[in-house]
PDB file of N, CA and C in Angstrom:
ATOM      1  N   UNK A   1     172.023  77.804  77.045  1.00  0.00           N
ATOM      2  CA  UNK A   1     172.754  78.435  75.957  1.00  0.00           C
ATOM      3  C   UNK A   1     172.295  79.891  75.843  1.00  0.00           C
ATOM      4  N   UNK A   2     173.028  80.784  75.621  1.00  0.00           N
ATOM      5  CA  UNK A   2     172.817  81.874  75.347  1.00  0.00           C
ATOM      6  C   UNK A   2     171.946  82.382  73.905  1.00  0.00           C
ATOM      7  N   UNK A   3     171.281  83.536  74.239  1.00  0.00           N
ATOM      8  CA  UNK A   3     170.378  83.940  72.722  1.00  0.00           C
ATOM      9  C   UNK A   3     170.945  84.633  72.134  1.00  0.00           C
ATOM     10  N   UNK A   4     170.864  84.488  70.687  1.00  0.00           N
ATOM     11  CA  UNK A   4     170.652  85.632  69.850  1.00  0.00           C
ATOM     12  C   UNK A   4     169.639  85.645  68.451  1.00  0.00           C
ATOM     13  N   UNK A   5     169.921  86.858  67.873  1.00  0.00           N
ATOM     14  CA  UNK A   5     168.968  86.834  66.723  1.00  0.00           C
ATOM     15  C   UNK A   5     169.698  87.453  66.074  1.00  0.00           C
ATOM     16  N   UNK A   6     169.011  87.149  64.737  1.00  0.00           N
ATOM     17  CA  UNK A   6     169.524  87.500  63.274  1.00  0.00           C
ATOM     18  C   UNK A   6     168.462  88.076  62.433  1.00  0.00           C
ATOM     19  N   UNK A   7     169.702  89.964  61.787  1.00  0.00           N
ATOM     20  CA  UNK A   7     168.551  90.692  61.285  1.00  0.00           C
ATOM     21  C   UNK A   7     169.180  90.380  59.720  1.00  0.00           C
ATOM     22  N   UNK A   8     167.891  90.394  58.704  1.00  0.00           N
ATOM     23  CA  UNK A   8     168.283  90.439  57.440  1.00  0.00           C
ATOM     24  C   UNK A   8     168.166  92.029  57.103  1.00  0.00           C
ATOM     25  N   UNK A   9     169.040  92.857  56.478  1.00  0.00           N
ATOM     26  CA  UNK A   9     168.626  94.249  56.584  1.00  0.00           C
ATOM     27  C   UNK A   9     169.058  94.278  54.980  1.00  0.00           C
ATOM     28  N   UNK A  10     167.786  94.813  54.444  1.00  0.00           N
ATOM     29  CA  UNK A  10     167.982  94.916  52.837  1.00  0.00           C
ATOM     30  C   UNK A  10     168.439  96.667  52.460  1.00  0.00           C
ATOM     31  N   UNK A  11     168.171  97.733  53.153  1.00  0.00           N
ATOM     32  CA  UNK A  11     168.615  98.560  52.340  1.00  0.00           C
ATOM     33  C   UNK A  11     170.557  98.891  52.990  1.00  0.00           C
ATOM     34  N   UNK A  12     170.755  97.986  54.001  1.00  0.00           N
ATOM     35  CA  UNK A  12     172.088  98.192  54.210  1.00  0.00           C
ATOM     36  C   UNK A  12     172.621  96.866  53.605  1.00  0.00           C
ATOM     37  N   UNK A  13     171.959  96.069  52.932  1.00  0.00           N
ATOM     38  CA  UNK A  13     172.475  94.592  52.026  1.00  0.00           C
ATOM     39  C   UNK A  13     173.492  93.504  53.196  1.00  0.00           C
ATOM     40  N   UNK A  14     173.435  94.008  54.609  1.00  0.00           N
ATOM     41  CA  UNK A  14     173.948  93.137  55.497  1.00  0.00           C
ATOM     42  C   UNK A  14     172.876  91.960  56.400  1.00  0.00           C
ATOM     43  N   UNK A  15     173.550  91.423  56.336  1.00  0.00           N
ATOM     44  CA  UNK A  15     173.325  90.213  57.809  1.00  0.00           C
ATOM     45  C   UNK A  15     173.933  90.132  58.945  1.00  0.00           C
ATOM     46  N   UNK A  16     173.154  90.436  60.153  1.00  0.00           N
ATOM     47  CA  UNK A  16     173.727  90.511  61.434  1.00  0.00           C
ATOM     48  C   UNK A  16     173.322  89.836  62.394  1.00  0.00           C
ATOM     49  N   UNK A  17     174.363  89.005  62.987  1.00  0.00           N
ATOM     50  CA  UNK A  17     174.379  88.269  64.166  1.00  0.00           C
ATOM     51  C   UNK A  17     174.550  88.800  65.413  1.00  0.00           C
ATOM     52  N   UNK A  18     173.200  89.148  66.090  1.00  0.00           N
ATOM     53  CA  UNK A  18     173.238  90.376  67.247  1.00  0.00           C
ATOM     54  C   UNK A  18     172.737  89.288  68.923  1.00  0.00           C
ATOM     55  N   UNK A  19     173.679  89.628  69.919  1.00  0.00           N
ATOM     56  CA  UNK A  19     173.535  89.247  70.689  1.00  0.00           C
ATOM     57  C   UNK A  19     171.773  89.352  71.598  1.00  0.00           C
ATOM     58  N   UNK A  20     171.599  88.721  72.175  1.00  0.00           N
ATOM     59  CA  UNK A  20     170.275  88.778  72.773  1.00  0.00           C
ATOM     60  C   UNK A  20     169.169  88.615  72.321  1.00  0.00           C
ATOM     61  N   UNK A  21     168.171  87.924  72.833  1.00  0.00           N
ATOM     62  CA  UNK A  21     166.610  87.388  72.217  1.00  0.00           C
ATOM     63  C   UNK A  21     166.182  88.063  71.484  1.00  0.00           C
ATOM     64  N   UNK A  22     166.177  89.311  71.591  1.00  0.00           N
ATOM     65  CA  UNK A  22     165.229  90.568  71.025  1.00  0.00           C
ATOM     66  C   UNK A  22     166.214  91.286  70.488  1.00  0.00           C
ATOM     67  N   UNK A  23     167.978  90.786  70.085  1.00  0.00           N
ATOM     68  CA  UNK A  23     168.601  91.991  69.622  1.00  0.00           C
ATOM     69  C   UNK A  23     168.833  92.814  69.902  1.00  0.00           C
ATOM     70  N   UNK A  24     168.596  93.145  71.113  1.00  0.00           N
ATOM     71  CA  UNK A  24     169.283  94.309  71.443  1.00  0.00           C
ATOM     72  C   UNK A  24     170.905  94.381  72.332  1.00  0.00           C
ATOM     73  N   UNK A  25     171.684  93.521  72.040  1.00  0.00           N
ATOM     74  CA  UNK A  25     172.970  93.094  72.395  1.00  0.00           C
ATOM     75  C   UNK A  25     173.841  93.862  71.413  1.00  0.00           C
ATOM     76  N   UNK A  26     175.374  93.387  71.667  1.00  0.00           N
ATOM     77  CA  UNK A  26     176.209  93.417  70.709  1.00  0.00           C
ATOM     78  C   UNK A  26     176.204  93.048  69.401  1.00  0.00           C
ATOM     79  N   UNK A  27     176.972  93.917  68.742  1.00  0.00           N
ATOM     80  CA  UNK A  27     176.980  92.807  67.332  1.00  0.00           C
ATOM     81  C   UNK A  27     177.942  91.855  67.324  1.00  0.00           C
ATOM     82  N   UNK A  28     177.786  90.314  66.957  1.00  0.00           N
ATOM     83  CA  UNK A  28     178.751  89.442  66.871  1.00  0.00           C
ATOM     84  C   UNK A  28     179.486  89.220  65.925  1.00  0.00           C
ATOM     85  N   UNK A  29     178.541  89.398  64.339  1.00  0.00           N
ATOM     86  CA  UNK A  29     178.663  88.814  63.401  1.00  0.00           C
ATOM     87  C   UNK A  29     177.967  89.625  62.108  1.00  0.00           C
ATOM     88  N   UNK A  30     178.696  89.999  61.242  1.00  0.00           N
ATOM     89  CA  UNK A  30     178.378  90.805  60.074  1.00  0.00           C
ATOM     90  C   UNK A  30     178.249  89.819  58.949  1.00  0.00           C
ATOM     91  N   UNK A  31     177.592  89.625  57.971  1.00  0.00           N
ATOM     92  CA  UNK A  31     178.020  89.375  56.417  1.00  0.00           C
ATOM     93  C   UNK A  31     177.502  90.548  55.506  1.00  0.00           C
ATOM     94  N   UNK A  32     178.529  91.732  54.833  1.00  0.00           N
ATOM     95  CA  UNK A  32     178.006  92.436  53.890  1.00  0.00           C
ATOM     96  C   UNK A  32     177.579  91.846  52.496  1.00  0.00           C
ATOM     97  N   UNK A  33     176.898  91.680  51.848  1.00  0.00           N
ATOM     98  CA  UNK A  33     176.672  91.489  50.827  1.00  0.00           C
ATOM     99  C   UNK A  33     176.671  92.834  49.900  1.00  0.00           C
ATOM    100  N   UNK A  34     176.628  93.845  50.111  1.00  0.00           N
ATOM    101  CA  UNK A  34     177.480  94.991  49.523  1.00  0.00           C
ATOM    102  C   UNK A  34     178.600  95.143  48.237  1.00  0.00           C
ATOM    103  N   UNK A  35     178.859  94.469  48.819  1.00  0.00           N
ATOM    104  CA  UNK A  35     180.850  94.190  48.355  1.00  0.00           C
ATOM    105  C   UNK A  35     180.646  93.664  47.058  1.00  0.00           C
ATOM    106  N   UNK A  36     179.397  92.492  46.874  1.00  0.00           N
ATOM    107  CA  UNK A  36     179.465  91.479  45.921  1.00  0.00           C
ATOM    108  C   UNK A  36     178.870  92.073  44.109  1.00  0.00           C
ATOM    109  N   UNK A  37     177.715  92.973  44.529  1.00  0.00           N
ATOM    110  CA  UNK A  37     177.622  93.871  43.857  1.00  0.00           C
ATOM    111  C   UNK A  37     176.784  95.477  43.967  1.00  0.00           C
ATOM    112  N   UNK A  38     176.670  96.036  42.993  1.00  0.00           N
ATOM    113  CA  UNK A  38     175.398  96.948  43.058  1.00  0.00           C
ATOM    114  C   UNK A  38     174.073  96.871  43.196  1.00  0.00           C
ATOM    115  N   UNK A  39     173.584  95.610  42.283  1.00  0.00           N
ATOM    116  CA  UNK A  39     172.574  95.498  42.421  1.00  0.00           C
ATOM    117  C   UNK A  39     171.898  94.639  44.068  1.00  0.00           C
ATOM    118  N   UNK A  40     170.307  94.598  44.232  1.00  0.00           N
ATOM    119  CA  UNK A  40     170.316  93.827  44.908  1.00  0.00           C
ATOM    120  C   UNK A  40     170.595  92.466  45.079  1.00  0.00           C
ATOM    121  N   UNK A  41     170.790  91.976  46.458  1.00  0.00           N
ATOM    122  CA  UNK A  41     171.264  90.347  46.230  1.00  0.00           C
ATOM    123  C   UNK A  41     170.419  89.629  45.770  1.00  0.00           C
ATOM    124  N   UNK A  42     170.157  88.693  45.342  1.00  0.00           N
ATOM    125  CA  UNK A  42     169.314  88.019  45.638  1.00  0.00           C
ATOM    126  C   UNK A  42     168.920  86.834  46.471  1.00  0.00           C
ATOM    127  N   UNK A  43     167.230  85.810  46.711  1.00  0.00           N
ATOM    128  CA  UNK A  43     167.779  85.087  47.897  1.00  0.00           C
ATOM    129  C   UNK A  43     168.026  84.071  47.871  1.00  0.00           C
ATOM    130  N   UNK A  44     168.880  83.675  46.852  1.00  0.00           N
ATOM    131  CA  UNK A  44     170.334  82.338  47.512  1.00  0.00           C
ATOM    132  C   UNK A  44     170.874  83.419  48.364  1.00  0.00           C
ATOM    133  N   UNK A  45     171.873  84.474  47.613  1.00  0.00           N
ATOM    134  CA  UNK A  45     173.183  85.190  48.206  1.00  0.00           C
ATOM    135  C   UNK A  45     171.940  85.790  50.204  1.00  0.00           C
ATOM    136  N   UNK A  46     170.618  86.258  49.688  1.00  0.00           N
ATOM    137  CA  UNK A  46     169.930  86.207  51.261  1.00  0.00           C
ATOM    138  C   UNK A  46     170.086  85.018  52.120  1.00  0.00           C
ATOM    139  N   UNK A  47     169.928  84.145  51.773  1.00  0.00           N
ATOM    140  CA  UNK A  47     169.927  82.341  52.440  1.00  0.00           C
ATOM    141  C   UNK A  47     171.232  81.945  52.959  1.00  0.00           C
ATOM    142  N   UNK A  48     172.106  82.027  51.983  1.00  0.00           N
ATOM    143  CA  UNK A  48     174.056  81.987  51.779  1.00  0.00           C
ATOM    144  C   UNK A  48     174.181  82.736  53.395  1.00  0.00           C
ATOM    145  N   UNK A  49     173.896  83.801  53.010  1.00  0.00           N
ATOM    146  CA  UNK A  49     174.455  84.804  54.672  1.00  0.00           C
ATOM    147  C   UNK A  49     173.683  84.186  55.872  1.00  0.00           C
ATOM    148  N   UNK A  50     172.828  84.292  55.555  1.00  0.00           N
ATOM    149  CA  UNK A  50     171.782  83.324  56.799  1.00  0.00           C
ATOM    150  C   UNK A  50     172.624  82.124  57.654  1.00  0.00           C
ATOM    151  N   UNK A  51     172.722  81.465  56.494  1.00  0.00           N
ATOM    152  CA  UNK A  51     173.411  79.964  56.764  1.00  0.00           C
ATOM    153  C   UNK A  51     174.676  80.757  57.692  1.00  0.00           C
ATOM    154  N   UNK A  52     175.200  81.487  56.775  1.00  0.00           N
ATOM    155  CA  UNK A  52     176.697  81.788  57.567  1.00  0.00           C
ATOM    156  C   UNK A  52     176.708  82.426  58.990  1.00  0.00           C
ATOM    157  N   UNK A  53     175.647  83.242  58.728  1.00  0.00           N
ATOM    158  CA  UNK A  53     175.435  83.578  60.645  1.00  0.00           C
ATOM    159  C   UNK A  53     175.133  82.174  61.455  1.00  0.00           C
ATOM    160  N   UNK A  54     174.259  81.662  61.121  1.00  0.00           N
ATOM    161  CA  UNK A  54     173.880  80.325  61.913  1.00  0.00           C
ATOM    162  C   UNK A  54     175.264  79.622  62.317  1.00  0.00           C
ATOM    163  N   UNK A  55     175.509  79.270  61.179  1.00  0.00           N
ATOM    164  CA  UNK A  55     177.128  78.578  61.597  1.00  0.00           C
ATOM    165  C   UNK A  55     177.897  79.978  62.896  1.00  0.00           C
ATOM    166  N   UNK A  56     177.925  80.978  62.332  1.00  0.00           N
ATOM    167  CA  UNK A  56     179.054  81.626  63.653  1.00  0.00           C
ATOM    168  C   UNK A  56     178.251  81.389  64.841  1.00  0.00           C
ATOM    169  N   UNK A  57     176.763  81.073  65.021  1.00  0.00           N
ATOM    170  CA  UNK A  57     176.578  81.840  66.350  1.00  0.00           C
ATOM    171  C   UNK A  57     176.456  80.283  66.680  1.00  0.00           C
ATOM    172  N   UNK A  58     176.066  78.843  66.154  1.00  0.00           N
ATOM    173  CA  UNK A  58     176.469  77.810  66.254  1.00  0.00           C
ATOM    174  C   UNK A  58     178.267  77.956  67.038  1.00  0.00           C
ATOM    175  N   UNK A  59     179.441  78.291  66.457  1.00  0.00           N
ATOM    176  CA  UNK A  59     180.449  78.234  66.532  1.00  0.00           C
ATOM    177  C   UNK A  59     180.735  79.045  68.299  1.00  0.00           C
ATOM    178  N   UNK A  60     179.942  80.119  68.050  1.00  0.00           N
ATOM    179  CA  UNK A  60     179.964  81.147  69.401  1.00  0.00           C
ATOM    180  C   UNK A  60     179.454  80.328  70.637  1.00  0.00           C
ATOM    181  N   UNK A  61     178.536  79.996  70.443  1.00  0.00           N
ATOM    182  CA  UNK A  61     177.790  78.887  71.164  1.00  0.00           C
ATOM    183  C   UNK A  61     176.588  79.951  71.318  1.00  0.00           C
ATOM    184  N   UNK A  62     176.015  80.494  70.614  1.00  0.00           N
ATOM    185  CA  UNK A  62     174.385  81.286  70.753  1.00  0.00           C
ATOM    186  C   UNK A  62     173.579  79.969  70.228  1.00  0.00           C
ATOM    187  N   UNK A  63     171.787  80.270  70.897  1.00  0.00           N
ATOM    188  CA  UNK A  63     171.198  79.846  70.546  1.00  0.00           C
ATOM    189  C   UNK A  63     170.384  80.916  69.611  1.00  0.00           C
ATOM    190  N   UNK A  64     169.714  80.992  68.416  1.00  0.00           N
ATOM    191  CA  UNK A  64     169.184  82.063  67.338  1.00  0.00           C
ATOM    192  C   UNK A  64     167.458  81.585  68.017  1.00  0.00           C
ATOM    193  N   UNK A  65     167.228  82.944  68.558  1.00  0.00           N
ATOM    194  CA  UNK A  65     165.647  82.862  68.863  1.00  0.00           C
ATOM    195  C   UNK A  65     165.031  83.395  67.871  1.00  0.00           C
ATOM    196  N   UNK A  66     165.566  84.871  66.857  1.00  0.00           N
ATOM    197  CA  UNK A  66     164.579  85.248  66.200  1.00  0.00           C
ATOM    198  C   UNK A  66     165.544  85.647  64.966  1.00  0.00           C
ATOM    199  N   UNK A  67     164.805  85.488  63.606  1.00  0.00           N
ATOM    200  CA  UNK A  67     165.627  85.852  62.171  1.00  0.00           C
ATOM    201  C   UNK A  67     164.103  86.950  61.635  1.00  0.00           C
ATOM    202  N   UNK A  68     164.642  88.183  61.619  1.00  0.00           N
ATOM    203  CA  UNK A  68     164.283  89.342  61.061  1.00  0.00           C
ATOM    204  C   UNK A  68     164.513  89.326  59.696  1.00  0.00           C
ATOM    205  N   UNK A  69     163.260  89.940  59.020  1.00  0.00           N
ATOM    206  CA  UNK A  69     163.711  89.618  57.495  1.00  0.00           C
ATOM    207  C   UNK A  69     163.576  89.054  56.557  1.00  0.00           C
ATOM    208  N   UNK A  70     163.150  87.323  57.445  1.00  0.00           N
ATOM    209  CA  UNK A  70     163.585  86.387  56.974  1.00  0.00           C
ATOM    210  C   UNK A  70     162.437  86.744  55.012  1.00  0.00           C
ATOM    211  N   UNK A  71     161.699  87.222  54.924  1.00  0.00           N
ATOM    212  CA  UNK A  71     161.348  86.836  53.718  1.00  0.00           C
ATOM    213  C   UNK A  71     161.857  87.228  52.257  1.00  0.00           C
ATOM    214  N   UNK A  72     162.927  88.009  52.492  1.00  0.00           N
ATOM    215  CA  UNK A  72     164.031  88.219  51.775  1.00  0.00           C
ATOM    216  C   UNK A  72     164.534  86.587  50.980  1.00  0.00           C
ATOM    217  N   UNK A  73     164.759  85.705  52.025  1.00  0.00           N
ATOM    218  CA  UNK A  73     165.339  84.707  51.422  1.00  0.00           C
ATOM    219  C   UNK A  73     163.977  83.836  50.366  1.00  0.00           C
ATOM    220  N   UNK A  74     162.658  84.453  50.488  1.00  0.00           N
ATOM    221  CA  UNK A  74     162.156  83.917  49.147  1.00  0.00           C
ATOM    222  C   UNK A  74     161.611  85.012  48.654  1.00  0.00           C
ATOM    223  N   UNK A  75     162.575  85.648  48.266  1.00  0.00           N
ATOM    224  CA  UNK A  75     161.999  86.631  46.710  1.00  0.00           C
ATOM    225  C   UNK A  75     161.083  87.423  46.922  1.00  0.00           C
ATOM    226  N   UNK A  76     160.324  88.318  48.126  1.00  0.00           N
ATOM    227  CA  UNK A  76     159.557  88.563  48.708  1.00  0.00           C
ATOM    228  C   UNK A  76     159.873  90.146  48.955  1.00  0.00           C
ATOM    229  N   UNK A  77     160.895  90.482  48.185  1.00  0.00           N
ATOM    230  CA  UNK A  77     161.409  91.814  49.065  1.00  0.00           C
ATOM    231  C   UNK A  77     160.965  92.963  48.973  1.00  0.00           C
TER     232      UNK A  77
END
């Protein structure tokens, strides 16, 4: 199966599903959290996007070697 990884990026409030082990691929897969409000998200809405990349790159057929970030999704930011 093919790799990818997933960056949590807090001052651009997105989640990205980026081709290759180390990310340095294409991008596959966006979730802005932007849109939803001004303030920061918090991490359900961090976790929420998570989940949703997993599912696309599940769907793509990637395997996710590395999640950047990840401590966003507990309150850590």
């Amino acid at each position: 199966m093919r790799k990818a990884s997933i960056e949590l990026v807090a001052p651009a409030k997105v989640v990205t599903l980026i081709a290759g082990e180390f990310g340095y691929g294409k991008f596959l897969y966006t979730v802005d959290l932007s849109a939803a409000s001004e303030d920061l998200p918090t991490p359900s809405q961090w976790l929420d996007a998570l989940e949703e990349c997993k599912r696309k790159a599940r769907e793509l057929r990637y395997d996710v070697s590395r999640v950047k970030g990840l401590n966003l999704t507990l309150g850590k930011n």
